[in-house]
N, C-alpha and C. Protein backbone atom coordinates (compact mmCIF):
# COMPACT_ATOMS: atom_id res chain seq x y z
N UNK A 1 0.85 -1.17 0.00
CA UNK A 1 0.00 0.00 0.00
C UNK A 1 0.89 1.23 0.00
N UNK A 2 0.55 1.93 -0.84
CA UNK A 2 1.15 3.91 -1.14
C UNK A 2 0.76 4.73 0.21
N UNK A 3 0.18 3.92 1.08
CA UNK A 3 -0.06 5.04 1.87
C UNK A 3 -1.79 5.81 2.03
N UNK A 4 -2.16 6.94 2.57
CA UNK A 4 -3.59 7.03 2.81
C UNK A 4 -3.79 8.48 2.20
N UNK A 5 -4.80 8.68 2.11
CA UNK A 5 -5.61 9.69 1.55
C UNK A 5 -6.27 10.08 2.93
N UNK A 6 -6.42 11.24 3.29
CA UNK A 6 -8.02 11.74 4.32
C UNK A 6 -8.61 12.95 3.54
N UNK A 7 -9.65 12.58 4.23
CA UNK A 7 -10.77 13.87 3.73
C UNK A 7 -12.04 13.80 4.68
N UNK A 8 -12.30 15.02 4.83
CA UNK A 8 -14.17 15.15 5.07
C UNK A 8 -14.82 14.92 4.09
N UNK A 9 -15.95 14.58 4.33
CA UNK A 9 -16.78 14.33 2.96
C UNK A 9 -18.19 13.54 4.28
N UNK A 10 -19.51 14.04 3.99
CA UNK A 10 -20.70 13.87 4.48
C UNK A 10 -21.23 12.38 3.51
N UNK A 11 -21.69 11.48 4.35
CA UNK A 11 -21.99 10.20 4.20
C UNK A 11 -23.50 10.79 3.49
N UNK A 12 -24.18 10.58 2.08
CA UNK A 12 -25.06 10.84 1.80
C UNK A 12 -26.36 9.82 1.19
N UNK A 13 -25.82 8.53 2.76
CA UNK A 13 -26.44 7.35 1.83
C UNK A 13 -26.19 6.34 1.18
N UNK A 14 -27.12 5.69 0.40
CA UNK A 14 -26.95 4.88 -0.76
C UNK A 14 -26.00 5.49 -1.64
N UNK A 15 -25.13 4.43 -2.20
CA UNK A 15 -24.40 4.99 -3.11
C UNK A 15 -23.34 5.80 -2.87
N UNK A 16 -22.84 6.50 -1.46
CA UNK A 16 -21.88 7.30 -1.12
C UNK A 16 -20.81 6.54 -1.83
N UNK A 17 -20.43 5.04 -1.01
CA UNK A 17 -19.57 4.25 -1.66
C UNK A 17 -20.34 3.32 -2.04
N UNK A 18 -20.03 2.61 -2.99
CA UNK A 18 -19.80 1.34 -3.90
C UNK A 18 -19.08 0.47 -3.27
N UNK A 19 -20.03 -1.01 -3.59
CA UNK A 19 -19.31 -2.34 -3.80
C UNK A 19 -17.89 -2.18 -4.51
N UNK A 20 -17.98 -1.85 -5.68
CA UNK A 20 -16.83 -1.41 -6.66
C UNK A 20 -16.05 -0.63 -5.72
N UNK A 21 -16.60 0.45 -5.29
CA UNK A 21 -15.42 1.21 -4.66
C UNK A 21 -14.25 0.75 -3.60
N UNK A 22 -15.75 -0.51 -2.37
CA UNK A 22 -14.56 -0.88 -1.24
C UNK A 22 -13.60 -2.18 -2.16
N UNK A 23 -13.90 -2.65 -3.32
CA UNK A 23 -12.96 -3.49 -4.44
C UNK A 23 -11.73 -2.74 -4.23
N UNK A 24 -11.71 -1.88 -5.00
CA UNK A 24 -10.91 -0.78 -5.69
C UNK A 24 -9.45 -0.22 -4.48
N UNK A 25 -9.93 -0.35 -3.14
CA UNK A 25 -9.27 0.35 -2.76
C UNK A 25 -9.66 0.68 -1.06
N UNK A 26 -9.18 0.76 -0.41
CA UNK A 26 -9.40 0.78 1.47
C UNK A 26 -10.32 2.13 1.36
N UNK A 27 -11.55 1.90 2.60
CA UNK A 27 -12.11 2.65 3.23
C UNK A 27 -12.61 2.79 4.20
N UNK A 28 -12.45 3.86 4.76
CA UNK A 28 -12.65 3.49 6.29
C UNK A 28 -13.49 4.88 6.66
N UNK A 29 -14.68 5.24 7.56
CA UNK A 29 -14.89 6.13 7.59
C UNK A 29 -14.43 6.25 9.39
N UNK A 30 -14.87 7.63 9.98
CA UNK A 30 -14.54 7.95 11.37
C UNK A 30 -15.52 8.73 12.00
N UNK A 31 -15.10 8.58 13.04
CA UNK A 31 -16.07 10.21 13.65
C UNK A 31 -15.45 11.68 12.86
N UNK A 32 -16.54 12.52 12.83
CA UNK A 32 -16.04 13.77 11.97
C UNK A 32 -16.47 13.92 10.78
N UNK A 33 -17.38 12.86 10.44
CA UNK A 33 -17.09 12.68 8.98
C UNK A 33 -15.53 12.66 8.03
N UNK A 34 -14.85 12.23 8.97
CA UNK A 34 -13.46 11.69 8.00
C UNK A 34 -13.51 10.29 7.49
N UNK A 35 -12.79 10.62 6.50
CA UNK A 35 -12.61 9.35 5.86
C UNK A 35 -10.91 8.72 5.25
N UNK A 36 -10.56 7.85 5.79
CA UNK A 36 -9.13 7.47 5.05
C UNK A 36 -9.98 5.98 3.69
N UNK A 37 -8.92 7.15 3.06
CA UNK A 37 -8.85 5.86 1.97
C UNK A 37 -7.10 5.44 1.66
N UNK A 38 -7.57 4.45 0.53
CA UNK A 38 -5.86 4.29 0.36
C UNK A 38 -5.80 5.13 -0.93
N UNK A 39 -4.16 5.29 -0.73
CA UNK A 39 -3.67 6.12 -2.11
C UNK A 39 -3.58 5.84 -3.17
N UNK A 40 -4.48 5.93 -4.21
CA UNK A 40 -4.13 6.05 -5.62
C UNK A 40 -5.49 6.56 -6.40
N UNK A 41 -5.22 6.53 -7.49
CA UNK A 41 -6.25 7.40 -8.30
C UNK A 41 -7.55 6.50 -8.08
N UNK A 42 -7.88 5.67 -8.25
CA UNK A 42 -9.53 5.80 -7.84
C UNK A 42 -10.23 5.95 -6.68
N UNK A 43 -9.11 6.08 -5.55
CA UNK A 43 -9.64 6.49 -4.31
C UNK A 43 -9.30 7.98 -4.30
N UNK A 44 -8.42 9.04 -4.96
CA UNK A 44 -8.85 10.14 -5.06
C UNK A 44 -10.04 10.77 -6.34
N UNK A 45 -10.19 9.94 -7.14
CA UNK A 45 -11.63 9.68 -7.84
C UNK A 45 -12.89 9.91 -6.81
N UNK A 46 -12.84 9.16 -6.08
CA UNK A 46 -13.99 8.94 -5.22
C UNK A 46 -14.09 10.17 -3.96
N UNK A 47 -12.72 10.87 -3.29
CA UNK A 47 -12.77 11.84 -2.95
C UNK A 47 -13.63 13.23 -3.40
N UNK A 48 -12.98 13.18 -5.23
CA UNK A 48 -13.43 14.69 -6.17
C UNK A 48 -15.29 14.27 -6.24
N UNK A 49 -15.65 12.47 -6.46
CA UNK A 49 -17.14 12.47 -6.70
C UNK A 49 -18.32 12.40 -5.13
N UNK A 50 -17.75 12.69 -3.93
CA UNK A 50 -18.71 12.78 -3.22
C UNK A 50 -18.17 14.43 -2.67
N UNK A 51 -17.64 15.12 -2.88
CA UNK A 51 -17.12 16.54 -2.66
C UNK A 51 -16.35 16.69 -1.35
N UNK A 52 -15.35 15.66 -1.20
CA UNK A 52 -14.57 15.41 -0.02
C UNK A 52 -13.68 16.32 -0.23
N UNK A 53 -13.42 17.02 0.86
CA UNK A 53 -12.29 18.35 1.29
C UNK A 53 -11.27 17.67 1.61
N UNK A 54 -9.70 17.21 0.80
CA UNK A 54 -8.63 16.90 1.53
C UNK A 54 -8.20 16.92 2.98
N UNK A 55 -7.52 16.63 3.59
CA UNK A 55 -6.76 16.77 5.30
C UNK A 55 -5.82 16.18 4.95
N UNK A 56 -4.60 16.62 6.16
CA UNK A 56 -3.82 16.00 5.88
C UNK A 56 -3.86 14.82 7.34
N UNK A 57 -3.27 14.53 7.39
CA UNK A 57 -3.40 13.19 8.84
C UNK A 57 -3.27 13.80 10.04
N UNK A 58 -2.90 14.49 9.75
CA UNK A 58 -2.99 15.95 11.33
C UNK A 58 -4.15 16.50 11.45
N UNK A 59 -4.31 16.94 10.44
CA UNK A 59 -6.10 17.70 10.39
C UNK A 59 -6.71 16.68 10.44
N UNK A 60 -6.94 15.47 10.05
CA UNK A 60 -7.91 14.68 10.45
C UNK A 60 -8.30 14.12 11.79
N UNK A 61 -6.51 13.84 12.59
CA UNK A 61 -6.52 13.53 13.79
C UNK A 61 -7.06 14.01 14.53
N UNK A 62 -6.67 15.66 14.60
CA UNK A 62 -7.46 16.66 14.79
C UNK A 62 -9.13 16.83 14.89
N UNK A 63 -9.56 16.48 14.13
CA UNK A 63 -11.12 16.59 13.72
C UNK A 63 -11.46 15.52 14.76
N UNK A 64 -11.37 14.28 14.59
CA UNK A 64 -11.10 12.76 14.70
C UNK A 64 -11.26 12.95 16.35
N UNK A 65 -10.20 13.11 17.11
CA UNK A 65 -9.99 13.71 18.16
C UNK A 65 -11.02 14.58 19.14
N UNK A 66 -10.97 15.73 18.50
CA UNK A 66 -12.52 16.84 18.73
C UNK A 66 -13.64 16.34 19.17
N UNK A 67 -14.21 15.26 18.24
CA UNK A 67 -15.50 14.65 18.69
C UNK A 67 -15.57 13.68 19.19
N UNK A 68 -14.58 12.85 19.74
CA UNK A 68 -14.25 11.80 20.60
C UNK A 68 -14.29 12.17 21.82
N UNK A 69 -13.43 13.58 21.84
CA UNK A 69 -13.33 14.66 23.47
C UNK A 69 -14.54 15.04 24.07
N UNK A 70 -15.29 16.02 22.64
CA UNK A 70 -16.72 16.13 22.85
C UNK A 70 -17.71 14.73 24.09
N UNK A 71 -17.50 13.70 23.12
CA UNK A 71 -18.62 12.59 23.08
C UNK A 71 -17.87 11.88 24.64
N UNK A 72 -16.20 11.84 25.09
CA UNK A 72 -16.50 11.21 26.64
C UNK A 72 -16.73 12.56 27.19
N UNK A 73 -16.31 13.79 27.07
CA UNK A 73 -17.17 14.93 28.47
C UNK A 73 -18.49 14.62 28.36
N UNK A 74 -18.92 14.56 27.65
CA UNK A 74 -20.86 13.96 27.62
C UNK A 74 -20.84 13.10 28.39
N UNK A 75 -20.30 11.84 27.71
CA UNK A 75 -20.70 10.70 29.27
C UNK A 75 -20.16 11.21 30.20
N UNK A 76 -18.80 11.57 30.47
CA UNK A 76 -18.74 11.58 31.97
C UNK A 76 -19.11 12.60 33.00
N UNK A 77 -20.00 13.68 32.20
CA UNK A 77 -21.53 14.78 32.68
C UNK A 77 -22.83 14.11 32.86
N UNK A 78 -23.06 12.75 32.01
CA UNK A 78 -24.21 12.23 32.47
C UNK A 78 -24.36 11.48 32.87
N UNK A 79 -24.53 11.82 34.52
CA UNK A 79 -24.70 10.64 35.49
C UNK A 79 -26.05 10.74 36.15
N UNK A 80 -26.63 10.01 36.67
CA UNK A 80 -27.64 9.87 37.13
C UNK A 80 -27.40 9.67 39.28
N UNK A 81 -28.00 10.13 39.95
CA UNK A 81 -27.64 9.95 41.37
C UNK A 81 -28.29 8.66 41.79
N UNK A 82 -26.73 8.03 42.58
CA UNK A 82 -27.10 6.79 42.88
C UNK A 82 -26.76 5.94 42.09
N UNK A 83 -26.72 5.94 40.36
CA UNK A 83 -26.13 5.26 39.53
C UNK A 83 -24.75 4.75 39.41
N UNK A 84 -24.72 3.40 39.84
CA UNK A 84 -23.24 2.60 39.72
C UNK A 84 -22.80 2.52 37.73
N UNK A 85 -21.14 2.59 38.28
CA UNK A 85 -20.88 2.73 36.77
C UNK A 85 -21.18 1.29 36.15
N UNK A 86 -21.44 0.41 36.46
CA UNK A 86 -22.16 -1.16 35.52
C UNK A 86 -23.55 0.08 35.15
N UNK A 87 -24.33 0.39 35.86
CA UNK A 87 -25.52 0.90 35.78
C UNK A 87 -25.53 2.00 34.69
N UNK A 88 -24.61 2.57 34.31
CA UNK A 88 -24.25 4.03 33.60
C UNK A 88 -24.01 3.14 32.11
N UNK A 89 -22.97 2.21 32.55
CA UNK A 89 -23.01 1.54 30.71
C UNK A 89 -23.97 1.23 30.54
N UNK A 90 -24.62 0.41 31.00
CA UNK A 90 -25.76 -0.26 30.67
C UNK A 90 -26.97 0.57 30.19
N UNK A 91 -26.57 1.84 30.82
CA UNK A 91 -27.57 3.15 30.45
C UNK A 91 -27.09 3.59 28.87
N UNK A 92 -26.21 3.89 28.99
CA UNK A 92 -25.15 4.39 28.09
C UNK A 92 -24.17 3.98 27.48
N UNK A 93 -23.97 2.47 27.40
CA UNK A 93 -22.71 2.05 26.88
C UNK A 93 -21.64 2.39 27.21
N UNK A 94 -20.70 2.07 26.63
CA UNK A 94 -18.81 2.05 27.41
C UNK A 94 -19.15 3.46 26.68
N UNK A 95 -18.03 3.82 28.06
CA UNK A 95 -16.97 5.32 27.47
C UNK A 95 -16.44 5.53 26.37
N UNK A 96 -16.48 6.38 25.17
CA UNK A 96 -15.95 6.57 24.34
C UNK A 96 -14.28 6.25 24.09
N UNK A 97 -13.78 6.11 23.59
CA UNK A 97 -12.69 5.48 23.49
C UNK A 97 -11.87 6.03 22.04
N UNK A 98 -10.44 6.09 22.40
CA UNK A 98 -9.99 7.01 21.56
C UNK A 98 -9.26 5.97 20.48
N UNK A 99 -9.32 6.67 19.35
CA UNK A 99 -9.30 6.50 17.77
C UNK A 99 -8.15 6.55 17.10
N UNK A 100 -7.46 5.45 16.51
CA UNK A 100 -6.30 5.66 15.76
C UNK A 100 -6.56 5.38 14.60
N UNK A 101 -5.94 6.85 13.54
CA UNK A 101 -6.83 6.78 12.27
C UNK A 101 -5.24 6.18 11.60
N UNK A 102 -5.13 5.02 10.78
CA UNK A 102 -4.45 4.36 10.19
C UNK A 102 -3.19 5.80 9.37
N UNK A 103 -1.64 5.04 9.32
CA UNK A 103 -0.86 6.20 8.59
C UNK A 103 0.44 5.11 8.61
N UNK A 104 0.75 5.37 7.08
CA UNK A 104 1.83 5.04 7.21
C UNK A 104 2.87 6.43 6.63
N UNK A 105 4.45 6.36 7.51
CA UNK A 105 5.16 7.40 7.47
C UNK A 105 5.59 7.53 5.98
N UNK A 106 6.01 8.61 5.44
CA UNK A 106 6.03 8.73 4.08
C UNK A 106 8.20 8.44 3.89
């Protein structure tokens, strides 16, 4: 593998990606609406046809990151009194948990 592609780009459904597409080439989406693909032309094809904004792996981490931070201060603001933490997952599922978006060094 050449390595990864990121981008934002809004999931719009059917058809965002293709059968053909996950063929063609790695995809992975994230929180943020990021997305790594792998490097080469039909996965930056597929970047230019759903109107995905480049990042570079910093800016994505970045993004990536943001709403992971967001999403555990949420859980660990919503507690209920008296609620044991078995009781809180079970309310709420596990704690958010942090995200390693795939990279290889160039």
């Amino acid at each position: 593998m050449n390595g990864f592609l990121y981008c934002t780009a809004t999931n719009t459904g059917k058809g965002f990606f293709t059968h053909q597409d996950r063929s063609d080439f790695y995809l992975r989406g994230f929180p943020g609406n990021v997305w790594v693909v792998e490097k080469n032309v039909k996965a930056a094809d597929w970047i230019a046809r759903v109107s995905g904004v480049s990042k570079t792996h910093a800016e994505a981490k970045t993004i990536v990151d943001g709403v992971i931070d967001t999403a555990k201060t949420a859980w660990d603001n919503d507690n209920v009194e008296g609620e044991t933490e078995e009781q809180k997952i079970q309310r709420l599922g596990g704690r958010p948990t942090t995200v390693t978006l795939p990279y290889i060094p160039a």
